[in-house]
N, C-alpha and C. Protein backbone atom coordinates (compact mmCIF):
# COMPACT_ATOMS: atom_id res chain seq x y z
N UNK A 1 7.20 20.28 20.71
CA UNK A 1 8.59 20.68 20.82
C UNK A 1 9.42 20.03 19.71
N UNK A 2 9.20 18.86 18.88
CA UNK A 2 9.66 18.06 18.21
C UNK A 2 9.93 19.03 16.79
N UNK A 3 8.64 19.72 16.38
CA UNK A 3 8.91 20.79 15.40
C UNK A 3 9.65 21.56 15.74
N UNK A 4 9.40 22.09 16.74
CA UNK A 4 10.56 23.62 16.95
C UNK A 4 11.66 22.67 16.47
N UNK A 5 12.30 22.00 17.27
CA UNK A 5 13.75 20.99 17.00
C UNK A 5 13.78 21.43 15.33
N UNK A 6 12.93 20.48 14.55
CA UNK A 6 12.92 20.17 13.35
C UNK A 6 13.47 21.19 12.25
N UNK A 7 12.63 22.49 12.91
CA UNK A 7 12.44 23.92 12.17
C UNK A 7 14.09 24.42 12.56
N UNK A 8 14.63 24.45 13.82
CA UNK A 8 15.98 24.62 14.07
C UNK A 8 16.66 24.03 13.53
N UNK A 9 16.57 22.68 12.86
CA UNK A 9 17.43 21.71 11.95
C UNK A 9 17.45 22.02 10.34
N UNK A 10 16.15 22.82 10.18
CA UNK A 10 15.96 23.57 8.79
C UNK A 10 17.00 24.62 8.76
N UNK A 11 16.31 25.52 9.24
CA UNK A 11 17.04 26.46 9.59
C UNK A 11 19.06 26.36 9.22
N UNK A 12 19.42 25.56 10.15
CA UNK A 12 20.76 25.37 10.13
C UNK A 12 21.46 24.43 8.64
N UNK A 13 20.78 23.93 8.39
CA UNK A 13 20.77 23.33 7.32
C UNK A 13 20.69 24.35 6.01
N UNK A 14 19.70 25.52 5.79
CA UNK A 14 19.82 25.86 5.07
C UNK A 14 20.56 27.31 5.11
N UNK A 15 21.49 28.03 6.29
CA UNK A 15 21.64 28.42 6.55
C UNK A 15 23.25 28.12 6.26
N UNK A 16 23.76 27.04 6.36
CA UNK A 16 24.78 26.47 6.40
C UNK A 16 25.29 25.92 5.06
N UNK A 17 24.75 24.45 4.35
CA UNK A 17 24.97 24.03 3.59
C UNK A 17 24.01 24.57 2.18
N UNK A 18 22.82 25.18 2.34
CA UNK A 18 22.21 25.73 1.04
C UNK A 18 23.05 27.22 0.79
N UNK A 19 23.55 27.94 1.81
CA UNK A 19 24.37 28.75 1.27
C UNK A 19 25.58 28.85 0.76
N UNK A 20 26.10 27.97 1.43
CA UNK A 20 27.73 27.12 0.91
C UNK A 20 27.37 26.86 -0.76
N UNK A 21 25.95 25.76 -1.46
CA UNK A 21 26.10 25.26 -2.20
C UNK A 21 25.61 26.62 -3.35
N UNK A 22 24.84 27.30 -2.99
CA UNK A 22 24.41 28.59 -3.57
C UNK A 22 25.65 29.48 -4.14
N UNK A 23 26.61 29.72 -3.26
CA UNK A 23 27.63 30.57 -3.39
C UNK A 23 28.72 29.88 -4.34
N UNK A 24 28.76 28.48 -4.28
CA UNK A 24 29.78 27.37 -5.74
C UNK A 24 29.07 27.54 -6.65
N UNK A 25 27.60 27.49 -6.84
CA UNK A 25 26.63 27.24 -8.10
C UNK A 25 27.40 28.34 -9.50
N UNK A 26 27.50 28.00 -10.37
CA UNK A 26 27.84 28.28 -11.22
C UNK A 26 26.43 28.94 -11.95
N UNK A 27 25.36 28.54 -12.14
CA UNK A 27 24.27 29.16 -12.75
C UNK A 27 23.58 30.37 -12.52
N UNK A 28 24.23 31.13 -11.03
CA UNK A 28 23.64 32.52 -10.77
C UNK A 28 24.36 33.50 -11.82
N UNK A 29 25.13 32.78 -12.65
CA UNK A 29 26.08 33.84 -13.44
C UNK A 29 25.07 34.35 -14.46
N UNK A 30 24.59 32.77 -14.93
CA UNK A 30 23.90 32.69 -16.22
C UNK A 30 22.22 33.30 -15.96
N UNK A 31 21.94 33.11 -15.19
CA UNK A 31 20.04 33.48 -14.65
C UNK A 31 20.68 34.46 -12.78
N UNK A 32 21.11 35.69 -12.99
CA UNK A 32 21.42 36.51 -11.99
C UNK A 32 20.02 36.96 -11.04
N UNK A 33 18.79 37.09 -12.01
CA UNK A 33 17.46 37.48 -11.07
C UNK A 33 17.05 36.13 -10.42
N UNK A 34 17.51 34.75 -10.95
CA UNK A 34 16.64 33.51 -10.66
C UNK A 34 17.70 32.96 -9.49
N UNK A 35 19.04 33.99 -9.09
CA UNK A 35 19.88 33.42 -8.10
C UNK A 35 19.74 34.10 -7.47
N UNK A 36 19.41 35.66 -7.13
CA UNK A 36 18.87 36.53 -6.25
C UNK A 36 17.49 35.96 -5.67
N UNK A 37 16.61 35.67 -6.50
CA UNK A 37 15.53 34.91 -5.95
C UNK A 37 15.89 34.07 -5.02
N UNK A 38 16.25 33.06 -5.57
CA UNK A 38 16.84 32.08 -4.32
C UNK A 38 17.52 32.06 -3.10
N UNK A 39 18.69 33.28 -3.50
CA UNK A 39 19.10 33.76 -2.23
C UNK A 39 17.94 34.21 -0.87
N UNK A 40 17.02 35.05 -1.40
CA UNK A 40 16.28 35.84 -1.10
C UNK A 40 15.05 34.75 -0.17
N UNK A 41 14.41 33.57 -1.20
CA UNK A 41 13.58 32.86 -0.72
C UNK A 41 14.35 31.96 0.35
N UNK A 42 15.25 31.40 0.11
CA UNK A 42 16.36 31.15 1.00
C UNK A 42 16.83 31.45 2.91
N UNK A 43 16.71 33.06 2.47
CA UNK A 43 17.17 34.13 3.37
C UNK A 43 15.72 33.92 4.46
N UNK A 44 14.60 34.51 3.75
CA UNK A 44 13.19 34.26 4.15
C UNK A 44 12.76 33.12 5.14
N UNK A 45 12.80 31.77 4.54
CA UNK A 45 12.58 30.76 4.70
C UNK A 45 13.74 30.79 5.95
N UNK A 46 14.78 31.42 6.43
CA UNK A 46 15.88 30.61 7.42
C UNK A 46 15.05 31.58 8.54
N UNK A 47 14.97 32.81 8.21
CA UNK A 47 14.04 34.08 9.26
C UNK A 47 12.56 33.41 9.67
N UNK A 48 11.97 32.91 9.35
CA UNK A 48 10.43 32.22 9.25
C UNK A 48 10.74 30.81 10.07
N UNK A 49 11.73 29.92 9.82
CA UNK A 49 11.78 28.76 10.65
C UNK A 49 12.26 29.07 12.05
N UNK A 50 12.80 30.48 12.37
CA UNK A 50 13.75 30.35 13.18
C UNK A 50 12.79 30.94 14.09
N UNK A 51 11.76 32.46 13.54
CA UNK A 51 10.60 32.49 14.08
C UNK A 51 9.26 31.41 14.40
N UNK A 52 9.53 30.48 13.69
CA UNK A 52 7.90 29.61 14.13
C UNK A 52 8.93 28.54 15.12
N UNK A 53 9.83 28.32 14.82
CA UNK A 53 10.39 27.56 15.86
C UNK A 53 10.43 28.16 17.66
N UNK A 54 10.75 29.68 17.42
CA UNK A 54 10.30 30.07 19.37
C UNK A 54 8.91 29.88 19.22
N UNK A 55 8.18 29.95 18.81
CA UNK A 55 6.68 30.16 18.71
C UNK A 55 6.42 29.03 19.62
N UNK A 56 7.36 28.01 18.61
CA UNK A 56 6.83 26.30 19.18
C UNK A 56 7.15 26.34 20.20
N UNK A 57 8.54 26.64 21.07
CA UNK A 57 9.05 26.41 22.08
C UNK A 57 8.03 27.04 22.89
N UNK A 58 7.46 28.27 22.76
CA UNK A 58 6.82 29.09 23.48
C UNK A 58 5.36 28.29 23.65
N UNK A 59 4.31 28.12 22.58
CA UNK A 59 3.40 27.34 23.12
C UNK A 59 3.74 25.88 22.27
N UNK A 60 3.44 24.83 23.29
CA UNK A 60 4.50 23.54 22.64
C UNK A 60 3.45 22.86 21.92
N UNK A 61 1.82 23.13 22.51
CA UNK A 61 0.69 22.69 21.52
C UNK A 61 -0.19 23.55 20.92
N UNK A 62 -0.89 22.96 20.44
CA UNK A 62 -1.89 24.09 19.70
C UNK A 62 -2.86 22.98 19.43
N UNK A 63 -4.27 23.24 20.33
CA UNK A 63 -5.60 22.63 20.68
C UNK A 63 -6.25 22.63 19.24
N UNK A 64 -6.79 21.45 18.67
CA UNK A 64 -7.57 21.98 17.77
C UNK A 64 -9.25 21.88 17.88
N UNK A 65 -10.17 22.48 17.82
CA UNK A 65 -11.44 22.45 18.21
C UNK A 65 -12.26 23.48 17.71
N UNK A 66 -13.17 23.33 17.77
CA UNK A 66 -14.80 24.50 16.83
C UNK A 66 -15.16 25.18 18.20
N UNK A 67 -14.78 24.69 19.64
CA UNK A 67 -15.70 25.16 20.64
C UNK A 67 -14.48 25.96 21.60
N UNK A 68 -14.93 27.61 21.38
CA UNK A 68 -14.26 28.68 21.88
C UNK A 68 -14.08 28.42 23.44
N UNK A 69 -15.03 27.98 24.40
CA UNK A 69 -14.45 27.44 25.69
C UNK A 69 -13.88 26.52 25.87
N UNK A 70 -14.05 25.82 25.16
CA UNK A 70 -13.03 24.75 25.24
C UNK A 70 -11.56 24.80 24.84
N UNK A 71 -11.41 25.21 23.56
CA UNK A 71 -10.03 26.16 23.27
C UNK A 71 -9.42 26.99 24.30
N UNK A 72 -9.93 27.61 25.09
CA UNK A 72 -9.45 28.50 26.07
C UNK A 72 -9.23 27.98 27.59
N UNK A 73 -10.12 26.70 27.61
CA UNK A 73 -9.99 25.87 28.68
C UNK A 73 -8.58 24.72 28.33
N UNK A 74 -8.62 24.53 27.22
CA UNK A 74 -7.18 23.84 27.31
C UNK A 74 -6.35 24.48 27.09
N UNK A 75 -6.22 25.84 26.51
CA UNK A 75 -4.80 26.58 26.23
C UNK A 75 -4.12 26.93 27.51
N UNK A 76 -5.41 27.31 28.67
CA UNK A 76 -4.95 27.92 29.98
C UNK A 76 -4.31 26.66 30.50
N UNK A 77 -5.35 25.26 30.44
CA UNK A 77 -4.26 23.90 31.12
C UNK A 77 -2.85 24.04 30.41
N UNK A 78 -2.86 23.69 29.17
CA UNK A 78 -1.35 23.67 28.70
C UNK A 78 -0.10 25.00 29.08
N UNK A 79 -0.92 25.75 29.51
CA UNK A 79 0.16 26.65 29.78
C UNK A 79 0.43 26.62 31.10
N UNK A 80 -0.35 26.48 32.48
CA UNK A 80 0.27 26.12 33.59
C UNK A 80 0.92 24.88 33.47
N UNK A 81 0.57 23.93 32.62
CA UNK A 81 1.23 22.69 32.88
C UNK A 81 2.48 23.25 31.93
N UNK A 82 2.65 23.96 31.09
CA UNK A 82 4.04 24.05 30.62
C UNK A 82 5.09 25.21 31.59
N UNK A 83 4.11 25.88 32.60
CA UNK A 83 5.22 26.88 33.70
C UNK A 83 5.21 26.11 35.16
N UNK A 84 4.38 24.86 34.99
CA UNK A 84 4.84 23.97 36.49
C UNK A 84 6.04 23.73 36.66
N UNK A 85 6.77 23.72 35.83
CA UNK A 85 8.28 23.18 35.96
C UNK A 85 9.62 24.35 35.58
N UNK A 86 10.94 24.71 36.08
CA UNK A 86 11.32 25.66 36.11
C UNK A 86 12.31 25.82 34.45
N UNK A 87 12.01 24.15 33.96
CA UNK A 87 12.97 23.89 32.57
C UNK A 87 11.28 24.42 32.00
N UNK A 88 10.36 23.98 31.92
CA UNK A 88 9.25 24.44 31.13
C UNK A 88 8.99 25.79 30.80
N UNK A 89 9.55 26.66 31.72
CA UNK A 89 9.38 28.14 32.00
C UNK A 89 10.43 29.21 31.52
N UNK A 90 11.52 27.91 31.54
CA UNK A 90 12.68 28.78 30.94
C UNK A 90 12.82 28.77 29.43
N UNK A 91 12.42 27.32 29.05
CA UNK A 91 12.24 27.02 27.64
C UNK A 91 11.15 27.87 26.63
N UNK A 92 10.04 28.34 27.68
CA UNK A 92 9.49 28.76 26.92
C UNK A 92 9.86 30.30 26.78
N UNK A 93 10.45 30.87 28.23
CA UNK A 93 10.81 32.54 27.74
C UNK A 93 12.12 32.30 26.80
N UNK A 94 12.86 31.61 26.69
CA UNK A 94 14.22 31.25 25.49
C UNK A 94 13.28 31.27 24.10
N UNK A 95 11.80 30.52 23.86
CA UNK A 95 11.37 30.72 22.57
C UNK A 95 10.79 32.08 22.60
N UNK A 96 10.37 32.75 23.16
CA UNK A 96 9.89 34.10 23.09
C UNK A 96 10.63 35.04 22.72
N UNK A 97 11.69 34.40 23.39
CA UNK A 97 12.83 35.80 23.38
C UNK A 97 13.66 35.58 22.05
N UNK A 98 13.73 34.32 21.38
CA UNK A 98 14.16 34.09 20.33
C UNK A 98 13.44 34.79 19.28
N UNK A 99 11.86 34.58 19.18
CA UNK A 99 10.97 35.26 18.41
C UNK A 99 11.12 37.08 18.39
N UNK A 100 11.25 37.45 19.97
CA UNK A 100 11.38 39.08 19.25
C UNK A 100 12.45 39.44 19.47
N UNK A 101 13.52 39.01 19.38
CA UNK A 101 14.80 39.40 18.92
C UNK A 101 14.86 38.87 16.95
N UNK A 102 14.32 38.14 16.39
CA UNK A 102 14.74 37.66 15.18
C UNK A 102 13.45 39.05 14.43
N UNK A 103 12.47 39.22 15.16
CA UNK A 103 11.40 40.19 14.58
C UNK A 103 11.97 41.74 14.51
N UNK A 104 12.16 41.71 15.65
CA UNK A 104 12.89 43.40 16.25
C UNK A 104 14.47 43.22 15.23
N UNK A 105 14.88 42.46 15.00
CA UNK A 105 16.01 42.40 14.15
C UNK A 105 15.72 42.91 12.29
N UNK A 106 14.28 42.09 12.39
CA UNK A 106 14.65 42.26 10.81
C UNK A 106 13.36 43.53 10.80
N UNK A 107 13.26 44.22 11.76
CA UNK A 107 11.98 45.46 11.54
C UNK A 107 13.12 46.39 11.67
């Protein structure tokens, strides 16, 4: 959950103050394709954090392992243990629903 946070702090950050400082920059005058770029990678990068951030909220770990039952034996624990609780359950349909509203938005 600490990333999702993190990725929401990107997000707002560059959403906020990289566009503020983008829009004073004086050099999109001079290099117009290399300030569209930026806008653009910019734009990208705020859509992508804001998506992997419900992701996170939605599953809060991600098992790492070579052995396919076992992967599937802890994904199923982590997920009842993340809908035992009614803040766990809500948090995670809030990242879901964050994810296909920002998808269904930009399709």
């Amino acid at each position: 959950m600490n990333a999702a946070f993190a990725l929401l702090g990107y997000a707002f950050v560059v959403g906020t103050l990289g566009a503020h400082l983008l829009r004073r920059a004086t050099w999109p005058e001079r290099a117009p394709r290399l300030g569209i770029l930026t806008w653009q990678m910019m734009s990208g990068s705020l859509v992508a954090s804001v998506v992997l951030a419900g992701l996170g909220l939605a599953l809060p770990v991600w098992p790492i392992t070579m052995n396919l039952a076992e992967l599937l034996d802890t994904c199923v624990m982590l997920l009842r243990t993340q809908y035992a609780t009614p803040g766990g359950a809500l948090v995670c349909t809030l990242g879901l629903t964050v994810t296909v509203l920002v998808l269904a938005r930009g399709a």
